[in-house]
C-alpha atoms as a PDB file:
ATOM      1  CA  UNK A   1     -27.003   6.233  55.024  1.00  0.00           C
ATOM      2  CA  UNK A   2     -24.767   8.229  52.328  1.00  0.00           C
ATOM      3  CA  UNK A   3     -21.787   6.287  53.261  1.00  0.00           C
ATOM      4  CA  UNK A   4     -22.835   3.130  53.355  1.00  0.00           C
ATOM      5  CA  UNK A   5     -24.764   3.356  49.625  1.00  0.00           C
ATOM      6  CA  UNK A   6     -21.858   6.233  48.279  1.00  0.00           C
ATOM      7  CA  UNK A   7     -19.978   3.468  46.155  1.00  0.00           C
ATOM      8  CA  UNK A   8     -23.477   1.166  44.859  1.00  0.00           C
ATOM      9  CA  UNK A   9     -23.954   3.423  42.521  1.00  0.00           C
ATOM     10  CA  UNK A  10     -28.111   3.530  42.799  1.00  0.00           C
ATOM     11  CA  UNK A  11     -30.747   5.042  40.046  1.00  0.00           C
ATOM     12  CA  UNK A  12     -33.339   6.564  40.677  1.00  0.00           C
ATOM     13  CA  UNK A  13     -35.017   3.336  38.838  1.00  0.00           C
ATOM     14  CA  UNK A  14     -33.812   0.574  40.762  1.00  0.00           C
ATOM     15  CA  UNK A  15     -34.487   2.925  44.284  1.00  0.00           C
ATOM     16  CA  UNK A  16     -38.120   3.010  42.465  1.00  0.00           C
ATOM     17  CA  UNK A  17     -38.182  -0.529  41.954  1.00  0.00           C
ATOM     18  CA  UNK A  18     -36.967  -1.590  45.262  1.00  0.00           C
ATOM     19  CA  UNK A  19     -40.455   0.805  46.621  1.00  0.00           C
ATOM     20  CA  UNK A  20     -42.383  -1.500  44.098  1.00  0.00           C
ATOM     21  CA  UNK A  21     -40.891  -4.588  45.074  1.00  0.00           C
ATOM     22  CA  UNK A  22     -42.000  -3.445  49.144  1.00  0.00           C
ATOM     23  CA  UNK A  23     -45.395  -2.336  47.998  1.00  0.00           C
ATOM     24  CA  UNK A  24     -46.119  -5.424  46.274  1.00  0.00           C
ATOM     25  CA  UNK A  25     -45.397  -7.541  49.531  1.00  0.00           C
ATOM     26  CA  UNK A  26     -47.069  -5.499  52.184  1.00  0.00           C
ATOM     27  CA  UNK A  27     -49.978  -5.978  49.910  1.00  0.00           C
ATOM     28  CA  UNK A  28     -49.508  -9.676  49.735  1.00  0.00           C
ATOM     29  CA  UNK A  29     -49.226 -10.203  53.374  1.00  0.00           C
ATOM     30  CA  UNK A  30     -52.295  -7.951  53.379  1.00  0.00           C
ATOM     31  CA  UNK A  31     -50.600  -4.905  55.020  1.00  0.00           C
ATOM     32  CA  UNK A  32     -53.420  -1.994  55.307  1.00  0.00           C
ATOM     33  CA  UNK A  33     -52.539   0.467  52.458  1.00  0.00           C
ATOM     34  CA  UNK A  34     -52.167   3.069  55.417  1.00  0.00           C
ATOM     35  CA  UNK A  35     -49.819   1.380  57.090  1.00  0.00           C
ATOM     36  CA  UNK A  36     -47.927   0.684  53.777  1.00  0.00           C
ATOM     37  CA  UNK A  37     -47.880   4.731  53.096  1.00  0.00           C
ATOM     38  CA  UNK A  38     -46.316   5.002  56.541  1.00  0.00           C
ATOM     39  CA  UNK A  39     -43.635   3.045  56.249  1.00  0.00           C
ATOM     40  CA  UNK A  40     -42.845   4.642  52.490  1.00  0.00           C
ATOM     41  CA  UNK A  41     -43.311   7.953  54.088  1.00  0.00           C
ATOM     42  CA  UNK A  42     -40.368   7.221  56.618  1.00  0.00           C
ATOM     43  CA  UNK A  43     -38.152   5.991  53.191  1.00  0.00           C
ATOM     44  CA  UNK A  44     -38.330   8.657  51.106  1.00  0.00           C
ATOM     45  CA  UNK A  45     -36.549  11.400  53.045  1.00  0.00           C
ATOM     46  CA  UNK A  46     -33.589   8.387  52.189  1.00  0.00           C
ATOM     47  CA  UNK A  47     -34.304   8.553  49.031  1.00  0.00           C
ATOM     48  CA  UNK A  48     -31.363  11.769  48.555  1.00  0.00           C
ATOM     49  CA  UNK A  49     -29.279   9.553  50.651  1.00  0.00           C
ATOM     50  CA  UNK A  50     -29.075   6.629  48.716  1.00  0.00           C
ATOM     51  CA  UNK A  51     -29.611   7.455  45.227  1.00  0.00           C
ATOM     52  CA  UNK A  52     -26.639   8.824  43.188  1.00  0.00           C
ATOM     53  CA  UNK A  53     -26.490  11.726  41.533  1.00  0.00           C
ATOM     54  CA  UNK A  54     -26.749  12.464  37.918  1.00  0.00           C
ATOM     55  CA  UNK A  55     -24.373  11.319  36.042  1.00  0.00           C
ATOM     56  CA  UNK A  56     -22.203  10.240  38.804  1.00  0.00           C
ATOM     57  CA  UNK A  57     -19.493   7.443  38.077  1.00  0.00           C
ATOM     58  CA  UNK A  58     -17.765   5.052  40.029  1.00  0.00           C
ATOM     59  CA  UNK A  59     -14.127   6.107  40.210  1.00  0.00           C
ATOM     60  CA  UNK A  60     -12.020   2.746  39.360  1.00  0.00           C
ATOM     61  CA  UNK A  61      -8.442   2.419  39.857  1.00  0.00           C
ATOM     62  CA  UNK A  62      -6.245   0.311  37.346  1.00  0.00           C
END
């Protein structure tokens, strides 16, 4: 998981908005709100994985 997100360059807010963006459709395809906290609780452990560190750049070569 840390190599294949490594050079996206995540936030914490988009990572957040992505988790909005799945909440919003299990509830509109009327997922039970158990089931929904479920599936989140088997993405967050991720959440390290995928979201970039503080201040971390993008190296770019000329």
């Amino acid at each position: 998981m840390t190599t294949a997100h490594a050079d996206l360059d995540i936030a914490p807010r988009q990572f957040n908005a992505i988790v909005e963006d799945l909440q919003d459709s299990m509830e509109a395809e009327g997922i039970p709100f158990r089931t929904q906290n479920r599936l989140l609780a088997l993405l967050a452990p991720m959440h390290r994985d995928i979201v970039a560190p503080p201040g971390a750049k993008l190296e770019t070569t000329p």
